[in-house]
Protein backbone atom coordinates (compact mmCIF):
# COMPACT_ATOMS: atom_id res chain seq x y z
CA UNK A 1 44.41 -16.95 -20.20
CA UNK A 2 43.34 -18.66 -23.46
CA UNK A 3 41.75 -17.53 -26.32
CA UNK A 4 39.96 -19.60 -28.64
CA UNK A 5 39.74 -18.63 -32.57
CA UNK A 6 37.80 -20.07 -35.32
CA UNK A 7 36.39 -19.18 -38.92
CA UNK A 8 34.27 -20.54 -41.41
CA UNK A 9 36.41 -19.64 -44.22
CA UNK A 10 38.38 -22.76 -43.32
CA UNK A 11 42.35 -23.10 -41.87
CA UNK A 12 44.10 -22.26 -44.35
CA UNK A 13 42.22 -18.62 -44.34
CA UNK A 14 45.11 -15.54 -43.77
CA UNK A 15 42.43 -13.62 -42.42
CA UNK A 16 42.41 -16.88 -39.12
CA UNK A 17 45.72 -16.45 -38.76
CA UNK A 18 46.23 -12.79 -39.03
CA UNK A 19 43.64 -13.03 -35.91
CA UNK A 20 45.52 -15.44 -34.31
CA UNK A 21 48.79 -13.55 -34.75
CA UNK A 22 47.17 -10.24 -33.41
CA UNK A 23 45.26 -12.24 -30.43
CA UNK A 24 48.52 -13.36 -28.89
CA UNK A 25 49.82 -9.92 -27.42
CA UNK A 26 46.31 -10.90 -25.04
CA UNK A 27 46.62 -14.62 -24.00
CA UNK A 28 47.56 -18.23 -25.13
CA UNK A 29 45.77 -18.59 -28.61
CA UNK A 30 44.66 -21.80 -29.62
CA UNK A 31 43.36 -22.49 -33.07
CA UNK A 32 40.56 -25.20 -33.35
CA UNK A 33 38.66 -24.47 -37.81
CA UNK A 34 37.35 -26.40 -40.26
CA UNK A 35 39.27 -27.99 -42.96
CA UNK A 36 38.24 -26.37 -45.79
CA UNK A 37 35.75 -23.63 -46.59
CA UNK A 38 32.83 -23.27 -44.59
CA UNK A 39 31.01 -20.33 -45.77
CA UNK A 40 27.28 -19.63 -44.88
CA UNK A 41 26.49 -23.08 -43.03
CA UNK A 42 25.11 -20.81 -40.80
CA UNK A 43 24.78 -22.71 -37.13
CA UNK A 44 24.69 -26.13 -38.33
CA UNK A 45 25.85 -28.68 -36.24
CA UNK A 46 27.02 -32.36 -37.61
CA UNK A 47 24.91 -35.07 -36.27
CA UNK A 48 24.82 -38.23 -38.98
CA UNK A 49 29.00 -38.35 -40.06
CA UNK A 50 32.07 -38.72 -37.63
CA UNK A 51 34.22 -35.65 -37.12
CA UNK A 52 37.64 -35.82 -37.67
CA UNK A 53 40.22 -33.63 -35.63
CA UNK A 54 43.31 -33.08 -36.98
CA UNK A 55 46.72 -31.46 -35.47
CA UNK A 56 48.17 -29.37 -37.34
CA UNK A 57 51.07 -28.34 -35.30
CA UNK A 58 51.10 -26.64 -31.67
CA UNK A 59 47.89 -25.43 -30.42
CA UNK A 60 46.73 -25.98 -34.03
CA UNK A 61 43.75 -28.12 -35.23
CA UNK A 62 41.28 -28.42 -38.27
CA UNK A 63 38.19 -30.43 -38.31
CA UNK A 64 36.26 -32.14 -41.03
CA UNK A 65 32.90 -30.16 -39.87
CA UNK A 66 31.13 -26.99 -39.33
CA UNK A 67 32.08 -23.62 -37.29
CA UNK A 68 29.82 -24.47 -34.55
CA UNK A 69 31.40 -28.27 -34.33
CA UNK A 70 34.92 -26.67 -34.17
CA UNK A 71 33.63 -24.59 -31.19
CA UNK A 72 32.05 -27.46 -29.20
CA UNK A 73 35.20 -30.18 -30.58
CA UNK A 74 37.69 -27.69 -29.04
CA UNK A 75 36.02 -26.64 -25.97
CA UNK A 76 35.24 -30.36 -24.72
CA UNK A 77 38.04 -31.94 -26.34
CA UNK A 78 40.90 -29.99 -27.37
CA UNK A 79 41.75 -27.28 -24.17
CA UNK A 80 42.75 -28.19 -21.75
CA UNK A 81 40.51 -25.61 -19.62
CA UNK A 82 37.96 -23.45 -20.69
CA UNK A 83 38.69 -20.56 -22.72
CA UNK A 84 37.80 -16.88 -21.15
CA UNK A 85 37.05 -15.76 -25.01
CA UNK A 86 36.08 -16.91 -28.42
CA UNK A 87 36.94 -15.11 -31.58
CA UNK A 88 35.51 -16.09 -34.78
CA UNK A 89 37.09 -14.14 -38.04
CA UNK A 90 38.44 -12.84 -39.71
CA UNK A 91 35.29 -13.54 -41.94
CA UNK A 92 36.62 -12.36 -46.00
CA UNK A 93 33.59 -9.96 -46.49
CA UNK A 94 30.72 -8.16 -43.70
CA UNK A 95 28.20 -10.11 -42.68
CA UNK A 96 25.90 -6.94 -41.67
CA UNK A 97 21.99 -7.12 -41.00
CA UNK A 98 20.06 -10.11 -41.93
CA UNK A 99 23.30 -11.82 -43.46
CA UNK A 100 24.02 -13.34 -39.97
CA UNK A 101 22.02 -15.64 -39.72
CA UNK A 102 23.69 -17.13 -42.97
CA UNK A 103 27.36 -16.69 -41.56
CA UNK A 104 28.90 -19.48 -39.93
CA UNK A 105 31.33 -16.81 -38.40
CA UNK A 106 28.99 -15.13 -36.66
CA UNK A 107 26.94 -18.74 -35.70
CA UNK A 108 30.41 -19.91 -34.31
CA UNK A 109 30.46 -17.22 -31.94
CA UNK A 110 26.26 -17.99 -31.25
CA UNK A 111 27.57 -21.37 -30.64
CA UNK A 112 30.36 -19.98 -28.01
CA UNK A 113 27.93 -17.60 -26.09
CA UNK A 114 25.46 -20.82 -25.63
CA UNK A 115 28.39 -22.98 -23.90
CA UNK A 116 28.75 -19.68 -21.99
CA UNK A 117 31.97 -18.03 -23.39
CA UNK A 118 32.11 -14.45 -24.03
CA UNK A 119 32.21 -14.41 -28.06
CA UNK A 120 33.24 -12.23 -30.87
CA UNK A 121 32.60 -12.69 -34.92
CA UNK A 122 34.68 -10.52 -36.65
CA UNK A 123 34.68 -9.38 -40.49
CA UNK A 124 36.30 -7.31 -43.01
CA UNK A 125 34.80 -5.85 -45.82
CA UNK A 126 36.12 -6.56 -49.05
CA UNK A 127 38.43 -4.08 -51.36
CA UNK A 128 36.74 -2.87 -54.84
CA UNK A 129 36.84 -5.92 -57.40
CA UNK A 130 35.93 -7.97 -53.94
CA UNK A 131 39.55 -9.70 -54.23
CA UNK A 132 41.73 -8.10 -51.20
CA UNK A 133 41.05 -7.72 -47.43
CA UNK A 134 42.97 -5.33 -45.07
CA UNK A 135 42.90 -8.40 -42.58
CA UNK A 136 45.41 -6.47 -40.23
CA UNK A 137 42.82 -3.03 -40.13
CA UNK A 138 40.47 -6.22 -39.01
CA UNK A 139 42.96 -7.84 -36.68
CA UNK A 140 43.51 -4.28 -34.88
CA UNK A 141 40.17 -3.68 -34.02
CA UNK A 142 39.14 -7.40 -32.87
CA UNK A 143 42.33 -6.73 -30.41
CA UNK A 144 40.81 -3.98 -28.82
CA UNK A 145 37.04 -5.22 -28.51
CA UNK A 146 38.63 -8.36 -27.06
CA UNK A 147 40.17 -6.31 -24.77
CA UNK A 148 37.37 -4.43 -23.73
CA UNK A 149 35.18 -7.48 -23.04
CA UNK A 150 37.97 -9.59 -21.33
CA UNK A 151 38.19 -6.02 -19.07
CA UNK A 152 34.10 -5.28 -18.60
CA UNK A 153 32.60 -8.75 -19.92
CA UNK A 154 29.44 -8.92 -22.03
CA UNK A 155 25.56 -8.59 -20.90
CA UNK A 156 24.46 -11.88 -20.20
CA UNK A 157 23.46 -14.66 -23.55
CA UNK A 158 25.33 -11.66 -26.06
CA UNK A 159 28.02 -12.01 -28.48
CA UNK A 160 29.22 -9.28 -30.56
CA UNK A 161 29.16 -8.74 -33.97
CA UNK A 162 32.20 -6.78 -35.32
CA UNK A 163 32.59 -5.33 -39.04
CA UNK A 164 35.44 -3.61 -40.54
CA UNK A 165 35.34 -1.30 -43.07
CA UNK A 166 37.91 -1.11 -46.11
CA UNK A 167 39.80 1.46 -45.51
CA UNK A 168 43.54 2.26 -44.23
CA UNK A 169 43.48 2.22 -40.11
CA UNK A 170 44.36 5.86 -40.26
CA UNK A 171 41.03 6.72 -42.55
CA UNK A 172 38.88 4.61 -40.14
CA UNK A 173 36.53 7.00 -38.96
CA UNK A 174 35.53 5.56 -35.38
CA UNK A 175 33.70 2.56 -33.81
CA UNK A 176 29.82 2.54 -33.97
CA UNK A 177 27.81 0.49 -31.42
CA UNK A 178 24.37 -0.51 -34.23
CA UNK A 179 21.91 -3.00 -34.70
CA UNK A 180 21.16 -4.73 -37.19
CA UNK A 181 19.93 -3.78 -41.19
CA UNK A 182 17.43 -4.85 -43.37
CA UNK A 183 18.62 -5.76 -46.97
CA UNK A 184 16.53 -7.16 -50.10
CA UNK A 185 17.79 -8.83 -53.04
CA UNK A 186 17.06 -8.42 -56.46
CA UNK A 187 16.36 -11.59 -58.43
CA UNK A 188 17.56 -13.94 -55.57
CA UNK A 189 17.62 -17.07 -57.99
CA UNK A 190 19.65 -17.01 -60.77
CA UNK A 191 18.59 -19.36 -63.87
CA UNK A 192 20.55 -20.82 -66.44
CA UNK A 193 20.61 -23.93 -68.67
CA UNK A 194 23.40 -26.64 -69.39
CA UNK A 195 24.88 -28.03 -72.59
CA UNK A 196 22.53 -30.98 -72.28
CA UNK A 197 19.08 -28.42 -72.13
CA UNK A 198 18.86 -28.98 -68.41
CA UNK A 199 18.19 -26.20 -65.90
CA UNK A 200 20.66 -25.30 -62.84
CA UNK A 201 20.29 -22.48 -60.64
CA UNK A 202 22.58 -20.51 -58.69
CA UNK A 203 21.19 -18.60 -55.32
CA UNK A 204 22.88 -15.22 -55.63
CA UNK A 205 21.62 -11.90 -56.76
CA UNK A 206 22.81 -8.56 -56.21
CA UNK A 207 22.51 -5.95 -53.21
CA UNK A 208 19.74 -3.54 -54.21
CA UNK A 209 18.46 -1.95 -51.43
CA UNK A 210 19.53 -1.61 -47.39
CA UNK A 211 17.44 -0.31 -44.79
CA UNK A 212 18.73 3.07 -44.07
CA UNK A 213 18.96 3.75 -40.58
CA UNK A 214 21.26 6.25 -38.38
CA UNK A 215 22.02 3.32 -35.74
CA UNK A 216 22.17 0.27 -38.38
CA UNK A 217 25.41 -1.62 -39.05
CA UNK A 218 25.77 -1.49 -42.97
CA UNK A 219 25.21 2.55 -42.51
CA UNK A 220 27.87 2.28 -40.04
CA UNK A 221 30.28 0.24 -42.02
CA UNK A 222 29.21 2.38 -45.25
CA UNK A 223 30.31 5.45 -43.80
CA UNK A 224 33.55 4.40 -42.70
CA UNK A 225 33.05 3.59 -39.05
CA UNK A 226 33.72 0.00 -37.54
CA UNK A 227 30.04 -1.04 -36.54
CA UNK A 228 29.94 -3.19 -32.85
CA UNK A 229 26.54 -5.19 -32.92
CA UNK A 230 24.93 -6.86 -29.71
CA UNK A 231 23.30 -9.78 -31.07
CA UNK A 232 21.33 -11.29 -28.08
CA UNK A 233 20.41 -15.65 -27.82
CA UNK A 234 16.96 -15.02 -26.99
CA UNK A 235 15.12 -13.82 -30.69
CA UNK A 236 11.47 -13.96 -29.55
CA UNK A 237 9.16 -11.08 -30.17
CA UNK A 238 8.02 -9.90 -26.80
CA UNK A 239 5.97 -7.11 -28.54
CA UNK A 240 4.12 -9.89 -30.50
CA UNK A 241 3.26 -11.94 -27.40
CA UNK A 242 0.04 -10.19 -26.42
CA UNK A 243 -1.51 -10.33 -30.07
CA UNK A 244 -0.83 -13.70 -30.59
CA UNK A 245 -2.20 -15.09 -27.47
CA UNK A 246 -5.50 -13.59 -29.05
CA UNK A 247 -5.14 -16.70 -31.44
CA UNK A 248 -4.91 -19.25 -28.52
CA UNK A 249 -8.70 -19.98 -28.32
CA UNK A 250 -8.82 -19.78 -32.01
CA UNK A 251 -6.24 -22.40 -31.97
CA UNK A 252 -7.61 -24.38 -29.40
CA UNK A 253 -11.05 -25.52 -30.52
CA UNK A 254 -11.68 -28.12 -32.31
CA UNK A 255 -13.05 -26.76 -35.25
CA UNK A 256 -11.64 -24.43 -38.04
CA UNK A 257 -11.53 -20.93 -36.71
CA UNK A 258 -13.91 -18.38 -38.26
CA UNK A 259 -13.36 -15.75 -40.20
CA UNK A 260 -12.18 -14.58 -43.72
CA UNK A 261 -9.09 -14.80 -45.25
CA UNK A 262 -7.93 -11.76 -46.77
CA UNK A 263 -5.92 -12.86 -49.66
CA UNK A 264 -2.26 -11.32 -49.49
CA UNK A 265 -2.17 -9.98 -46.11
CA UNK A 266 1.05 -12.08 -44.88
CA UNK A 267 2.67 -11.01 -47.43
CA UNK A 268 1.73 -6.96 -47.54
CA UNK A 269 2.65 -6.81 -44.01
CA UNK A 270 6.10 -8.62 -44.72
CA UNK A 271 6.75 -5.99 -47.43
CA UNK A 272 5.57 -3.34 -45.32
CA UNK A 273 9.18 -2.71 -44.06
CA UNK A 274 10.30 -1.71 -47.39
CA UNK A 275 8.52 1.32 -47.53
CA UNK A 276 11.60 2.14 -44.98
CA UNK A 277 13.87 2.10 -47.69
């Protein structure tokens, strides 16, 4: 039975290979990642430069290109049969509510459940001073929810989302099944100005507030449990569908529809949800 793994955080990551290591005791690993850091490409895909696979040794290859390219390089080019799992990890921090759609960890397993593999993305959260991972807590855990889905499978167009938190294995307080958080940042766009007068910016900003929520993943991972997130392929709004076909004659004729704008409201009901927190 072989396993696929991949990362973002590139080939030479110990948190790959500590996955690798741990996924062997469960079938014939193979190791298809991209050659340097990857981090928060999110799900793109490289369409207008070649890609370049190299070996690396046995069952061992980097690629000049994104998570999801490693995913569709090694499952049409590189095994020699279809894998019956993907693991993508061990990502070197969460990637908890809204963060996923960043991650290219978690968009290498997206990539996996659309060629139809069962998939896993699987992250540790970083130690205080954000510069040590417990990558074999990490590796324990992705062992045993590979094992479970290689045993009962996955609901059909789902991957799972697996976080870790840091903490020794024997202070770990459980696995949570959750769903995903809200977070906001505070002062998203950080300003500053060169030696020649010339202004750069930096997107980062700091973690201010989290949607707090019994069932939510950074809750979860906050509290000391390892959170287990269904992410499902299919991300429309079914509850939306019936007041937005509402607009369809509206959006229809050929003139302007009618009405008034009411200055703001997009954005009051996008802010609405922080009232939550």
């Amino acid at each position: 039975m072989k396993i696929l793994v991949t990362n973002d955080d590139g080939i030479d990551s110990p948190g790959l290979h500590a996955l690798a290591q741990a996924l062997r005791v469960l079938g014939d690993v193979w190791v298809v990642a991209p050659d340097r850091e990857r981090t928060a490409v999110a799900h793109a895909l490289t369409l207008h430069k070649p890609l370049r696979l190299n070996r690396l040794k046995r069952q061992t290859f980097s690629v000049n290109g994104t998570p999801s390219d490693c995913v569709n390089l090694a499952l049409k080019k590189v095994l020699p049969a279809q894998p019956a799992l993907i693991v993508s990890g061990i990502n070197r921090g969460v990637n908890l509510g809204d963060d996923v759609t960043y991650s290219g960890t978690v968009s290498a397993a997206l990539e996996g459940t659309i060629l139809g593999i069962p998939s896993i993305a699987v992250s540790q959260e970083s130690g205080r001073g954000g510069g040590t991972f417990r990558f074999d807590v990490a590796a324990s855990y992705a062992v045993r929810v590979a094992r479970v889905v290689l045993i009962h499978g996955l609901p059909a167009e789902t991957l799972v989302n697996v976080n870790v938190p840091d903490r020794p294995k024997s202070q770990v307080k459980g696995v949570k099944v959750t769903s995903l958080s809200r977070r906001w940042f505070h002062d998203p766009i950080v300003e500053k100005v060169d030696p020649h007068g010339r202004k750069y910016y930096w997107i980062a900003g700091t973690r201010v507030s989290w949607e707090r929520r019994k069932d939510a993943d950074h809750e979860a991972v906050r509290r000391g449990f390892v959170s287990v997130t269904p992410i499902h392929l299919d991300i429309t709004n079914y509850g939306a569908l019936d007041q937005l076909r509402q607009w369809e004659p509206m959006l229809t004729r050929r003139t302007s529809p009618k009405g008034t704008v009411k200055k703001g409201a997009g954005v009051k009901a996008a802010l609405r949800g922080r009232d939550r927190c």
